[in-house]
N, C-alpha and C. Protein backbone atom coordinates (compact mmCIF):
# COMPACT_ATOMS: atom_id res chain seq x y z
N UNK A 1 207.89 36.90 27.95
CA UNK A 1 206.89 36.46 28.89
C UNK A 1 206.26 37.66 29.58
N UNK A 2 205.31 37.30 29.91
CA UNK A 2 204.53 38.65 30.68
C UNK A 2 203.48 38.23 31.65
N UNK A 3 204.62 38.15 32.78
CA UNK A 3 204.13 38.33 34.50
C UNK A 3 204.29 36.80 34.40
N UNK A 4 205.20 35.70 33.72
CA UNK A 4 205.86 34.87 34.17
C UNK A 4 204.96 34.07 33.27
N UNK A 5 204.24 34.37 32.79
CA UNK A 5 203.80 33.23 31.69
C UNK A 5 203.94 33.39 30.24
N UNK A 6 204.33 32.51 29.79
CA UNK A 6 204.42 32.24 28.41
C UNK A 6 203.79 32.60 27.22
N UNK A 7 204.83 33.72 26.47
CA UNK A 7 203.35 33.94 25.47
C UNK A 7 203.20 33.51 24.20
N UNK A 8 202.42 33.49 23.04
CA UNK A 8 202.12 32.32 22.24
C UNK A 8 203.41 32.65 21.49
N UNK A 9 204.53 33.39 21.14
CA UNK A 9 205.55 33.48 20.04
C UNK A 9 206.55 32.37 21.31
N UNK A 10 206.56 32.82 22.49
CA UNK A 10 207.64 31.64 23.19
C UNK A 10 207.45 30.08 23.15
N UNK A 11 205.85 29.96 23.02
CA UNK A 11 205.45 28.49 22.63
C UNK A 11 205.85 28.24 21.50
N UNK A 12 205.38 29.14 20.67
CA UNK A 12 205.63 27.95 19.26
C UNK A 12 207.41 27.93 18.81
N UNK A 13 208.32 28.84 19.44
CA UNK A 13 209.64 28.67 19.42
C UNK A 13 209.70 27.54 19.99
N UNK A 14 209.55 27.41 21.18
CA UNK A 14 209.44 25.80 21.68
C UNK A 14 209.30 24.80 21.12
N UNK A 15 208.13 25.01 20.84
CA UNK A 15 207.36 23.99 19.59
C UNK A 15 208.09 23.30 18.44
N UNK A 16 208.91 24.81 17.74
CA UNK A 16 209.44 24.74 16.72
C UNK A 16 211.11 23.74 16.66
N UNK A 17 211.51 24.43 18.20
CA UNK A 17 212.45 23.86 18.46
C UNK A 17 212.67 22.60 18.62
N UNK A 18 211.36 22.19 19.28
CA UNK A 18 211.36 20.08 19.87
C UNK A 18 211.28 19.45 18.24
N UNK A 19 210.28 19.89 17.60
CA UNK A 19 210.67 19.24 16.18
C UNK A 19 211.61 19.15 15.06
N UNK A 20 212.14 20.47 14.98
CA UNK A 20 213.30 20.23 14.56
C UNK A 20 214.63 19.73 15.94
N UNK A 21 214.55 19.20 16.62
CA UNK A 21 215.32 18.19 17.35
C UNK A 21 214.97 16.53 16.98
N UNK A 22 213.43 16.64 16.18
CA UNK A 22 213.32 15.21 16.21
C UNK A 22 213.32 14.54 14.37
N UNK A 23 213.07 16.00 13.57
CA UNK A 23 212.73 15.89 12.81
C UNK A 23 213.73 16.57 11.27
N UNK A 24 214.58 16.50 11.87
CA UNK A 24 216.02 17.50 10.94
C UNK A 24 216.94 16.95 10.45
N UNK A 25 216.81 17.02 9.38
CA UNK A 25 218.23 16.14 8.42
C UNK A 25 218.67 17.18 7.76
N UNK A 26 219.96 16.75 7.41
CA UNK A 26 221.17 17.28 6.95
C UNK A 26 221.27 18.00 5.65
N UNK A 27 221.94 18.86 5.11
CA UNK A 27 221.49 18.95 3.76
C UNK A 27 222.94 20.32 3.16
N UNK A 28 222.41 19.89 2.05
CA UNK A 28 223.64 20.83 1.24
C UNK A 28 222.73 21.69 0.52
N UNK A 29 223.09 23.29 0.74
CA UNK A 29 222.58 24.14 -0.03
C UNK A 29 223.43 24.77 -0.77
N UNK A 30 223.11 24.62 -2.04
CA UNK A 30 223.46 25.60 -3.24
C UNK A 30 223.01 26.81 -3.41
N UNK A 31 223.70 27.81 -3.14
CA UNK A 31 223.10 29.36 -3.69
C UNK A 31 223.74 29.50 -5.25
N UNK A 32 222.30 29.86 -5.76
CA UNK A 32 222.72 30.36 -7.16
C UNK A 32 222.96 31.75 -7.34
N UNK A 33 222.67 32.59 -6.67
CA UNK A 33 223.21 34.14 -6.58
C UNK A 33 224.40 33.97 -6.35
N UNK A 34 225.32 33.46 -5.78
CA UNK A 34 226.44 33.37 -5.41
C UNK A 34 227.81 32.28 -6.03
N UNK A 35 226.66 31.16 -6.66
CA UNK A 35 227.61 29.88 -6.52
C UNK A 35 228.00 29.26 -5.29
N UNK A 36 227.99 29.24 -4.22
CA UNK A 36 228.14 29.18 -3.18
C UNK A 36 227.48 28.17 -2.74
N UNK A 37 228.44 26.92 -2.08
CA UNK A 37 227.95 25.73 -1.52
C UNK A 37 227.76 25.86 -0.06
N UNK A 38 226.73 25.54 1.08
CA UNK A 38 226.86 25.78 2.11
C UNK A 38 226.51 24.25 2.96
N UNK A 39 227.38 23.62 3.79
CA UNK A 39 226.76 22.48 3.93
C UNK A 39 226.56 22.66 5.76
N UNK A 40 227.52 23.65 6.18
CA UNK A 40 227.18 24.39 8.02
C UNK A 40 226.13 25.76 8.11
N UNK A 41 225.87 25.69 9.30
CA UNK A 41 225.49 27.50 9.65
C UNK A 41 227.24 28.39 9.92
N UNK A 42 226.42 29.46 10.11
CA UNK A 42 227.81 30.78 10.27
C UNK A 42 228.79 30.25 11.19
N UNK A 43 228.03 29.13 12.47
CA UNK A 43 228.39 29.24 13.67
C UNK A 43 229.52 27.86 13.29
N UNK A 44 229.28 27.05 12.13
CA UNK A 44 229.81 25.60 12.00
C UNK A 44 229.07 24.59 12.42
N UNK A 45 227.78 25.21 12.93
CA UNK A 45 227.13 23.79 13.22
C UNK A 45 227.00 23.04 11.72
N UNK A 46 226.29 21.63 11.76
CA UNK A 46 225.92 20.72 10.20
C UNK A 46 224.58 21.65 10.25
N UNK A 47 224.38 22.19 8.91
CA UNK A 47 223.05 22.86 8.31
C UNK A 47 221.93 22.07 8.47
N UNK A 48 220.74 21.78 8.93
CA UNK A 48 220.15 20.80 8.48
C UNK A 48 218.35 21.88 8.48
N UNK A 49 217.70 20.82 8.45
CA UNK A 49 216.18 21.55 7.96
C UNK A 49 215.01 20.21 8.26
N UNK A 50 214.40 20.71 8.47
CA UNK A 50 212.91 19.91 8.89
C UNK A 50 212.25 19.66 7.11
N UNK A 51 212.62 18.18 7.10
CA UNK A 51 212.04 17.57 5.77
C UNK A 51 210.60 16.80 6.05
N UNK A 52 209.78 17.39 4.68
CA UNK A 52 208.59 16.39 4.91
C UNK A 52 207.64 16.87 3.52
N UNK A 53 207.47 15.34 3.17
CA UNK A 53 206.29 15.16 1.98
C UNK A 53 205.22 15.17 2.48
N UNK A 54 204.77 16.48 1.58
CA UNK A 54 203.14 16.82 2.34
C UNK A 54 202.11 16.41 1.09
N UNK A 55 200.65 15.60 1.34
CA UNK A 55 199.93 15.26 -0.12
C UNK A 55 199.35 16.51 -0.66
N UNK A 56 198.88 17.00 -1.48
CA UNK A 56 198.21 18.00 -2.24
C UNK A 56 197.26 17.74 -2.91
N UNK A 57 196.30 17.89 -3.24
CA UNK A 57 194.74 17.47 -4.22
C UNK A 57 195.09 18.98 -5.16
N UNK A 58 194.92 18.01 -6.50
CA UNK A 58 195.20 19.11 -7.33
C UNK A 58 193.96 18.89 -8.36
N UNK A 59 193.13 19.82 -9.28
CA UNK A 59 192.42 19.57 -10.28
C UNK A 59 192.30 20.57 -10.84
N UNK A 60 193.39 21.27 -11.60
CA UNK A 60 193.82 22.19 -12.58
C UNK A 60 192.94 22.36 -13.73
N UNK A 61 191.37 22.58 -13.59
CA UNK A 61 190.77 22.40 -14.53
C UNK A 61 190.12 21.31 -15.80
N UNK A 62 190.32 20.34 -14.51
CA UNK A 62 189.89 19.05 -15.04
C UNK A 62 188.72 18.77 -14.17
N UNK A 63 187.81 17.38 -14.42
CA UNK A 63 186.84 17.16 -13.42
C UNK A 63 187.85 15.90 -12.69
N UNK A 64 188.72 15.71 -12.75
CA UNK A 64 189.41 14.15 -11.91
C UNK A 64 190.24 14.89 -11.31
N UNK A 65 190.26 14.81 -9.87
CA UNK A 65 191.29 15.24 -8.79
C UNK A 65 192.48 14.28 -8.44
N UNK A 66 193.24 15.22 -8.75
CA UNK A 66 194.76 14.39 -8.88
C UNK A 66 195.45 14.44 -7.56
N UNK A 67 195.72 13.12 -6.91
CA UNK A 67 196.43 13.29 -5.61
C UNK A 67 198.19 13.47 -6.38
N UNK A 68 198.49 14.71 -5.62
CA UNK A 68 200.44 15.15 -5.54
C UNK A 68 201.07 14.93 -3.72
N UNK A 69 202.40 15.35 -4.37
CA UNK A 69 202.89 14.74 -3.15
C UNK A 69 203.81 16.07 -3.17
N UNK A 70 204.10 16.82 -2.24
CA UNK A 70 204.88 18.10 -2.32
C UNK A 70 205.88 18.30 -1.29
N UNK A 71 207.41 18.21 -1.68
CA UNK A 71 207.97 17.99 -0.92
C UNK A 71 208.92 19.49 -0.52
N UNK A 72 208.49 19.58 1.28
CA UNK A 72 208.94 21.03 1.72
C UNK A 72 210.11 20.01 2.47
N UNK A 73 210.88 21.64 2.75
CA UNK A 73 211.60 21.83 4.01
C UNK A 73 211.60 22.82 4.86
N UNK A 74 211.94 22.84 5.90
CA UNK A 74 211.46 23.90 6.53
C UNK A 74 212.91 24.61 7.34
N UNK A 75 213.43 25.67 6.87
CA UNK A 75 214.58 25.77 7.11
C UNK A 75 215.06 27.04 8.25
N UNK A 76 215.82 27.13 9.15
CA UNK A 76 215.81 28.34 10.06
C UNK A 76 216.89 29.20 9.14
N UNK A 77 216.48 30.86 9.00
CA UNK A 77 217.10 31.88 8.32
C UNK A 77 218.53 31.93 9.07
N UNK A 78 218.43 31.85 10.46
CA UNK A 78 219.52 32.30 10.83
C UNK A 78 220.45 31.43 10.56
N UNK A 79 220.36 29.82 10.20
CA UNK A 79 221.35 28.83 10.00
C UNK A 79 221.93 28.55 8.79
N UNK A 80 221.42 29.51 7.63
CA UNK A 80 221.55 29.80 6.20
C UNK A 80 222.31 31.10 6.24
N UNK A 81 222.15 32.52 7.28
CA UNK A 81 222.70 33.27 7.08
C UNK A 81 222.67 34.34 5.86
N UNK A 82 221.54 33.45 4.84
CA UNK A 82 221.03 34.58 3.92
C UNK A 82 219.75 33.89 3.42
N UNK A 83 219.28 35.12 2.58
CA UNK A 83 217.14 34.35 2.34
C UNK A 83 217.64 33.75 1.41
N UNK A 84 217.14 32.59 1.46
CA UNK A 84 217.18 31.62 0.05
C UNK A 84 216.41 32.03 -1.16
N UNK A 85 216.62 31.57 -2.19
CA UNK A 85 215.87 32.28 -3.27
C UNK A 85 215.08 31.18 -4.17
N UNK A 86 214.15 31.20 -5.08
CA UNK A 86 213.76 30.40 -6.49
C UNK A 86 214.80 30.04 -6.71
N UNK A 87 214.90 28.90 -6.97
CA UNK A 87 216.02 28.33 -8.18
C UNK A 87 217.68 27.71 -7.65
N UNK A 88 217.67 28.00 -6.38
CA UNK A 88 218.62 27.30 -5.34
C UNK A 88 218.33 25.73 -5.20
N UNK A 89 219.60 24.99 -5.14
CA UNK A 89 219.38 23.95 -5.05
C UNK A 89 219.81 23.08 -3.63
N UNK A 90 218.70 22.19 -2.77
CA UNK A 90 219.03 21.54 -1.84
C UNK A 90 219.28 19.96 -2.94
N UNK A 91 220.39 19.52 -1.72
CA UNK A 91 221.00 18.42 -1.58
C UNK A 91 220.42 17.29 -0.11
N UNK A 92 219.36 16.56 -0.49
CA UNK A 92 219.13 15.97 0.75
C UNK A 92 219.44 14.38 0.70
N UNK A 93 220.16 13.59 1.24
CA UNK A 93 219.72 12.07 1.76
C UNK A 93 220.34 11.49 -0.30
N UNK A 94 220.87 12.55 -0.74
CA UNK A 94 221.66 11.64 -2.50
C UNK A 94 220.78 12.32 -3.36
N UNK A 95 219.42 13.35 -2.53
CA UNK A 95 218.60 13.43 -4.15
C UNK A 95 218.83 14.79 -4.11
N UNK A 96 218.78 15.41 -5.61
CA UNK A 96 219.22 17.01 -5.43
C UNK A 96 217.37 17.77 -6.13
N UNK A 97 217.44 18.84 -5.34
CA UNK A 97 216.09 19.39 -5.47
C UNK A 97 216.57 20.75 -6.00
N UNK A 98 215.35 21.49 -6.77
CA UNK A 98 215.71 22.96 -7.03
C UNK A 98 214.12 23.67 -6.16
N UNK A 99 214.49 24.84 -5.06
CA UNK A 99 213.55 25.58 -4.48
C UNK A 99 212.48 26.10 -5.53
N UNK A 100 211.63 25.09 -5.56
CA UNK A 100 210.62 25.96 -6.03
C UNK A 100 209.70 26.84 -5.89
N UNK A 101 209.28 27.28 -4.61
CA UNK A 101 208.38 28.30 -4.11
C UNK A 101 209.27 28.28 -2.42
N UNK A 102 208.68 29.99 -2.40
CA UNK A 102 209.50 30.14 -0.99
C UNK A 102 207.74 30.57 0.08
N UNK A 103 207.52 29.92 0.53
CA UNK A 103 206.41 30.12 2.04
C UNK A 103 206.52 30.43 2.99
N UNK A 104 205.92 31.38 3.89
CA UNK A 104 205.95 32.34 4.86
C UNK A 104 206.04 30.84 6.09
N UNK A 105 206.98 31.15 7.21
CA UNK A 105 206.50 30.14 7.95
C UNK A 105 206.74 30.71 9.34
N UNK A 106 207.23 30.38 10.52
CA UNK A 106 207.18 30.53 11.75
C UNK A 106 208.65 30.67 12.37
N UNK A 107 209.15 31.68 13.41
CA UNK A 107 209.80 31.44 14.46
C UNK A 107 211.31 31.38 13.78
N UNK A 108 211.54 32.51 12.53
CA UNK A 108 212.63 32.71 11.83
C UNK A 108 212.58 31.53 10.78
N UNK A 109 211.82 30.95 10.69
CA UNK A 109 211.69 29.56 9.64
C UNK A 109 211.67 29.91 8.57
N UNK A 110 211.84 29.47 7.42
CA UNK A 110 211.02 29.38 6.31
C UNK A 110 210.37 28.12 5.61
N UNK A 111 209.65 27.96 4.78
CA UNK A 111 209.43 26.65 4.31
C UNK A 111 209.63 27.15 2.67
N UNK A 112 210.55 26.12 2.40
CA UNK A 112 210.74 25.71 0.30
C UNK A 112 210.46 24.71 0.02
N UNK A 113 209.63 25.02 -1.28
CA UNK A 113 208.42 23.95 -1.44
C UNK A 113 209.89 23.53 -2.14
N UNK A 114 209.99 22.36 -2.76
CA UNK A 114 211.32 21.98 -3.63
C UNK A 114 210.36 21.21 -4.62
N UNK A 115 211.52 20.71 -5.66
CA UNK A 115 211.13 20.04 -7.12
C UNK A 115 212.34 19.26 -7.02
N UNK A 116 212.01 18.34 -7.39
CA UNK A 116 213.43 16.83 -7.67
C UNK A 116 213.83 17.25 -9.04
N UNK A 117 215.31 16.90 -9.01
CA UNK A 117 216.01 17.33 -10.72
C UNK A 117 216.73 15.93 -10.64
């Protein structure tokens, strides 16, 4: 803060924080560098991550635009304890996903686009 007001990285921690309070489910991560199942953070809290199907307009060189449905999570680094990679697999809600793209996101976050297996 500077001179008692709030500056925009303390908001959107805020920000970041109220939604994942409202918006965070549980989840099992698979590291494939490791083998390594992780279903807590370092600390023992339950791991969990901000889930959400986002739509996509896709037209890969066609003239018909194809509505997709792309399903992220949005996960805090420090509650993983290491960067997730391509090809790691989340466990959410019975369905198992493999990380398919890793996206720059906010406030120690990351977002993985995932793929259903």
């Amino acid at each position: 803060m500077l001179g008692g007001a709030p500056m925009w990285d303390d908001l959107l921690d805020i920000a970041t924080e109220a939604v994942r309070d409202v918006f965070s489910v549980p989840l099992t991560y698979v590291r494939l560098e490791t083998d390594t199942t992780h279903t807590t953070t370092p600390s023992g809290e339950p791991l969990t991550a901000i889930f959400d199907v986002i739509p996509a307009e896709s037209n890969e060189g066609v003239s018909l635009t194809v509505a997709n449905r792309i399903t992220v999570i949005d996960v805090r680094l420090g509650d993983l304890g290491f960067d997730p990679a391509v090809k790691d697999r989340v466990t959410i809600n019975g369905k198992s996903y493999d990380v398919n793209k890793r996206l720059p996101s906010s406030s120690g976050m990351m977002k993985l686009q995932l793929r259903e297996v």
